[in-house]
Protein backbone atom coordinates (compact mmCIF):
# COMPACT_ATOMS: atom_id res chain seq x y z
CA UNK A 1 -12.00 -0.46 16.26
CA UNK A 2 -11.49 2.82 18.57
CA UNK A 3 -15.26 2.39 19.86
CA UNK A 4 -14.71 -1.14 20.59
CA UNK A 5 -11.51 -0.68 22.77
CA UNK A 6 -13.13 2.57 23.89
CA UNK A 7 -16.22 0.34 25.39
CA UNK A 8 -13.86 -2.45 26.64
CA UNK A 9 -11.56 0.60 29.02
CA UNK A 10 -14.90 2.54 29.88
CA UNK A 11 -17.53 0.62 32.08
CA UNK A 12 -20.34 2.89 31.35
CA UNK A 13 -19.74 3.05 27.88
CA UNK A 14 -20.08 -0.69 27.75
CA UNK A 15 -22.42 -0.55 30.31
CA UNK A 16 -24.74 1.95 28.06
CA UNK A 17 -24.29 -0.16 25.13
CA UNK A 18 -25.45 -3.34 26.51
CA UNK A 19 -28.80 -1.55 27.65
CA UNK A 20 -29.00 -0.81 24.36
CA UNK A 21 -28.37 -4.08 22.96
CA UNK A 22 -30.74 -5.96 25.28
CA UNK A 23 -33.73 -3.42 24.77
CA UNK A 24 -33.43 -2.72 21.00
CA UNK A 25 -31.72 -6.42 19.32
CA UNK A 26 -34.67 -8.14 20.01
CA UNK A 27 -36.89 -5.76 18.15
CA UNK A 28 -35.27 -7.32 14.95
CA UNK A 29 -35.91 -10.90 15.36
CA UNK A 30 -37.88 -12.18 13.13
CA UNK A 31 -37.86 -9.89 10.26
CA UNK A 32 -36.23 -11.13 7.19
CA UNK A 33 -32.97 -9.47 5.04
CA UNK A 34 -33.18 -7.35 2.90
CA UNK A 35 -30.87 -5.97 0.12
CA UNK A 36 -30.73 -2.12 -0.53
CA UNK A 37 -30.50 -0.88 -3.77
CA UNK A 38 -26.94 -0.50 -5.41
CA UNK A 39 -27.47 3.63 -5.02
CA UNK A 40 -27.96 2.97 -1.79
CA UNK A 41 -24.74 1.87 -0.65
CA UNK A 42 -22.99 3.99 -3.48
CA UNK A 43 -24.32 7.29 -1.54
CA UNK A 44 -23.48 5.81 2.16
CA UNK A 45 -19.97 5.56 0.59
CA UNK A 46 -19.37 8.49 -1.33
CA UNK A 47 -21.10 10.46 2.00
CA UNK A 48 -18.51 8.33 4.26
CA UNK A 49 -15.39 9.20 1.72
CA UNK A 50 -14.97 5.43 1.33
CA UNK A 51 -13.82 4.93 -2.56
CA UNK A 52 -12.26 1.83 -3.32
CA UNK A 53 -9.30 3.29 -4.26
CA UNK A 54 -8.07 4.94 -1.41
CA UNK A 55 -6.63 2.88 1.25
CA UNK A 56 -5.28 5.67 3.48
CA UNK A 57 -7.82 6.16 6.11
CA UNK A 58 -9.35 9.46 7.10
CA UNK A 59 -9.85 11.03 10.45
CA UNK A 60 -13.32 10.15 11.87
CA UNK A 61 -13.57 7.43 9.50
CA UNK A 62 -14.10 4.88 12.34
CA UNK A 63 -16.59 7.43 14.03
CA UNK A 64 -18.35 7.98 10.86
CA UNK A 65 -18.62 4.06 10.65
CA UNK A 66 -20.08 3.91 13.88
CA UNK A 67 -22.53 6.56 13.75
CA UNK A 68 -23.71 5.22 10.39
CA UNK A 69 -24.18 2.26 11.93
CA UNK A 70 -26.11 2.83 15.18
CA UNK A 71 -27.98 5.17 12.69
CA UNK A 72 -29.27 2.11 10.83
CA UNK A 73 -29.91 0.11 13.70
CA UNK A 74 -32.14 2.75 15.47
CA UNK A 75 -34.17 3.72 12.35
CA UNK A 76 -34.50 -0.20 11.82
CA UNK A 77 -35.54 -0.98 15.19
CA UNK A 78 -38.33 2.50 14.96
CA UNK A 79 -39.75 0.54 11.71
CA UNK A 80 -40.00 -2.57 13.30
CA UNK A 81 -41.75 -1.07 16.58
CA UNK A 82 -44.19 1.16 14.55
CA UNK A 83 -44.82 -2.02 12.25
CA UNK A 84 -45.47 -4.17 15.79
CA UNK A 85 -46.91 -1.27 17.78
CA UNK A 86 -49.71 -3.05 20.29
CA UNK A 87 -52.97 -0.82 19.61
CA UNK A 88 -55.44 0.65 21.68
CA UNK A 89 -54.97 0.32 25.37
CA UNK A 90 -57.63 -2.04 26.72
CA UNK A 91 -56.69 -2.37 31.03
CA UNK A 92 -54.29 -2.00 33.14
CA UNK A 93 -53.31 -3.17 36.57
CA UNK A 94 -50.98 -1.63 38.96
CA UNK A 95 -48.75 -3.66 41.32
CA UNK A 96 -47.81 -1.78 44.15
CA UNK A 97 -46.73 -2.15 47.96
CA UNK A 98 -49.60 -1.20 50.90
CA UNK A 99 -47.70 1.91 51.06
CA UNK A 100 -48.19 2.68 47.46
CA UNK A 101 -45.09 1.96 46.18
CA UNK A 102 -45.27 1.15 42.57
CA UNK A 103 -43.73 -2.32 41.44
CA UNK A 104 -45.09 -3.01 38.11
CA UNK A 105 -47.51 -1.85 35.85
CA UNK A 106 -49.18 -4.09 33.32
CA UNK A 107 -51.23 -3.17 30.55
CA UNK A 108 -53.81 -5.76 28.50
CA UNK A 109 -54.20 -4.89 24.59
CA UNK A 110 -57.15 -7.26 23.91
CA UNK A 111 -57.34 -6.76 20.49
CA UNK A 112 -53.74 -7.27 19.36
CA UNK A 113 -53.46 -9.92 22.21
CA UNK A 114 -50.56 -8.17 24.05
CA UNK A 115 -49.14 -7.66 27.71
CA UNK A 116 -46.65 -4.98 28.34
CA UNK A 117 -45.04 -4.65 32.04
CA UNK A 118 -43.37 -1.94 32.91
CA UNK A 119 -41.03 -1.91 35.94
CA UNK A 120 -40.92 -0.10 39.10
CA UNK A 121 -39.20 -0.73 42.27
CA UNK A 122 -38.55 -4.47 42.71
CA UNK A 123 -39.69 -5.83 46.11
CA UNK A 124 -36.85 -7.57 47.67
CA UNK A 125 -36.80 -11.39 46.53
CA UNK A 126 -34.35 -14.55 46.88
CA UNK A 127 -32.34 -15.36 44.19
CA UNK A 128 -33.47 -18.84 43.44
CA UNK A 129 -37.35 -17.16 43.17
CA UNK A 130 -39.49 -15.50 40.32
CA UNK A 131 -42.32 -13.21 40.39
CA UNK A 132 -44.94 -14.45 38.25
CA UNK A 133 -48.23 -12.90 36.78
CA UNK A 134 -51.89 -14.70 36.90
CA UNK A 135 -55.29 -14.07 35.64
CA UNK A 136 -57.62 -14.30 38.24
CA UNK A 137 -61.24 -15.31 36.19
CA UNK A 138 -64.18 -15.54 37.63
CA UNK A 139 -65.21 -19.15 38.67
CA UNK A 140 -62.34 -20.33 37.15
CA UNK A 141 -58.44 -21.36 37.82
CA UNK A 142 -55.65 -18.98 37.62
CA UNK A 143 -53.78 -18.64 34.30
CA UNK A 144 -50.25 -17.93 34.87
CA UNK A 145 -49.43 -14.99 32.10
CA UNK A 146 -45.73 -15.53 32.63
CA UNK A 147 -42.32 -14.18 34.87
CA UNK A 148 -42.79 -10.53 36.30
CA UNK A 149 -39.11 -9.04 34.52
CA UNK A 150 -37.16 -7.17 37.17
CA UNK A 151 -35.95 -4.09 35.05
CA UNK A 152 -36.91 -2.08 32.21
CA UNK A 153 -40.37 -2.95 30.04
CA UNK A 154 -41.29 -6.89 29.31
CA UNK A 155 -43.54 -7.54 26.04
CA UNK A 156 -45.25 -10.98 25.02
CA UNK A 157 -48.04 -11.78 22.90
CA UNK A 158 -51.17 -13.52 24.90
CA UNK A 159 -52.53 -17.11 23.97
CA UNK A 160 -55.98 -17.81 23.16
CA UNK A 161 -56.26 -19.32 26.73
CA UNK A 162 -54.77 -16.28 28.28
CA UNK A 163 -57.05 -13.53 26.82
CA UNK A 164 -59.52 -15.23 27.85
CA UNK A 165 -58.97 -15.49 30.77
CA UNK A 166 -57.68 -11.88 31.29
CA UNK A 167 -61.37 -11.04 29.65
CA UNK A 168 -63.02 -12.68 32.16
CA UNK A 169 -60.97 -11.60 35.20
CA UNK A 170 -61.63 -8.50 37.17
CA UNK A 171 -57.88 -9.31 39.04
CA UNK A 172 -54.38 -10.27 38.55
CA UNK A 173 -52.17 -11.63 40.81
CA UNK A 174 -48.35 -11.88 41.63
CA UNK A 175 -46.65 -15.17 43.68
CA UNK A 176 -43.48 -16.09 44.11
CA UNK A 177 -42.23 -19.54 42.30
CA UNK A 178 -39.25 -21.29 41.88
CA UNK A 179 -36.81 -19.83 39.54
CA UNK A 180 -38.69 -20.36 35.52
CA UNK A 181 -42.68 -20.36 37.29
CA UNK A 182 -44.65 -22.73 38.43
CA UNK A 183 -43.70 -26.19 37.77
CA UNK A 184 -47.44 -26.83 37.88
CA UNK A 185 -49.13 -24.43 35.72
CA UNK A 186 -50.67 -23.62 39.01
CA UNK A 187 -49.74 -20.94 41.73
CA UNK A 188 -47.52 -23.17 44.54
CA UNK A 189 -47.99 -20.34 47.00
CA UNK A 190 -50.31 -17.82 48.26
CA UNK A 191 -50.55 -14.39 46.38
CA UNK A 192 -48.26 -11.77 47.69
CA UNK A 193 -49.66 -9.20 45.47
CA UNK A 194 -53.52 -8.64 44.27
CA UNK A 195 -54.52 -5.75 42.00
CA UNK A 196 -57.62 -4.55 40.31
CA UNK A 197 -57.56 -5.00 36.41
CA UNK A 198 -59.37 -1.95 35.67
CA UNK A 199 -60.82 -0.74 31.99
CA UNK A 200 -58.19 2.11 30.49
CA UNK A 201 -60.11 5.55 30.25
């Protein structure tokens, strides 16, 4: 296809694509198939000019493909992030340097049992470390709530053990591990980052 060879010549085409791919692909796991209606794909053809019986190809065709295409990705990937949006906004925490640079942001959403990080400015690491995320509860042991990610906006759903532990914990923490976390379940090193889990307003 033209857009394929046009990606594979154009690094920033390719390069724009893959953002794409990484941040929007994974919105569609888990949701099942399913099969339009016959009219469906009867209007998507007759809109694209792409009746059986003509085999000569039109201009645009291959852009109209395309567009068609990315069309029904996005619109999927919108239904599948209203049908998984996270709720009400229960705390947040920001990670940031002394000098106030911000590195992450993460926000709690108790009652849907999500964590969503959102990336800043990445404090300078080695490459055979990872940043990774505890609850801090009171009287109790940290629970790691997973890797810091390093660009863009992260998304998991919380275990049982982990909201409760983020309910009962006034702080998070950040510490550098070996490359996957702890090997533990425990933080190996001393906290490089602290930061107040405050209640959203």
């Amino acid at each position: 296809m033209r857009f394929e060879k046009w990606r594979a010549r154009v690094p920033l085409v390719d390069e724009r694509c893959r953002f794409w791919e990484e941040n929007l692909m994974h919105l569609a796991k888990g949701l099942r198939p399913i099969r339009p209606p016959a009219h469906v794909w009867q209007g998507i053809r007759l809109r694209l000019n792409l009746s059986r019986g003509s085999p000569q190809r039109r201009p645009g065709r291959t852009w109209a493909i395309a567009a068609s295409v990315l069309l029904l990705a996005g619109l999927s990937a919108l239904l599948y992030w209203r049908s998984t949006e996270p709720g009400k906004l229960s705390a947040v925490a920001t990670i940031a340097t002394p000098t106030g640079t911000q590195l992450w942001e993460v926000d709690v959403y108790r009652t849907s049992g999500r964590l969503i990080m959102h990336t800043g400015q990445v404090p300078a690491h080695a490459a055979d470390r990872d940043f990774e995320l505890w609850a801090l509860p009171a009287g109790g042991k940290p629970v790691s709530l997973g890797l810091m990610p390093y660009s863009g906006t992260a998304q998991r759903t919380l275990t049982e053990v982990q909201k409760q532990a983020l309910a009962n914990s006034a702080q998070v923490a950040i510490t550098v591990e070996q490359v996957g976390g702890s090997p533990t379940g425990q933080p190996t090193t001393t906290p490089v980052f602290v930061a107040p889990l405050r209640a959203a307003s």
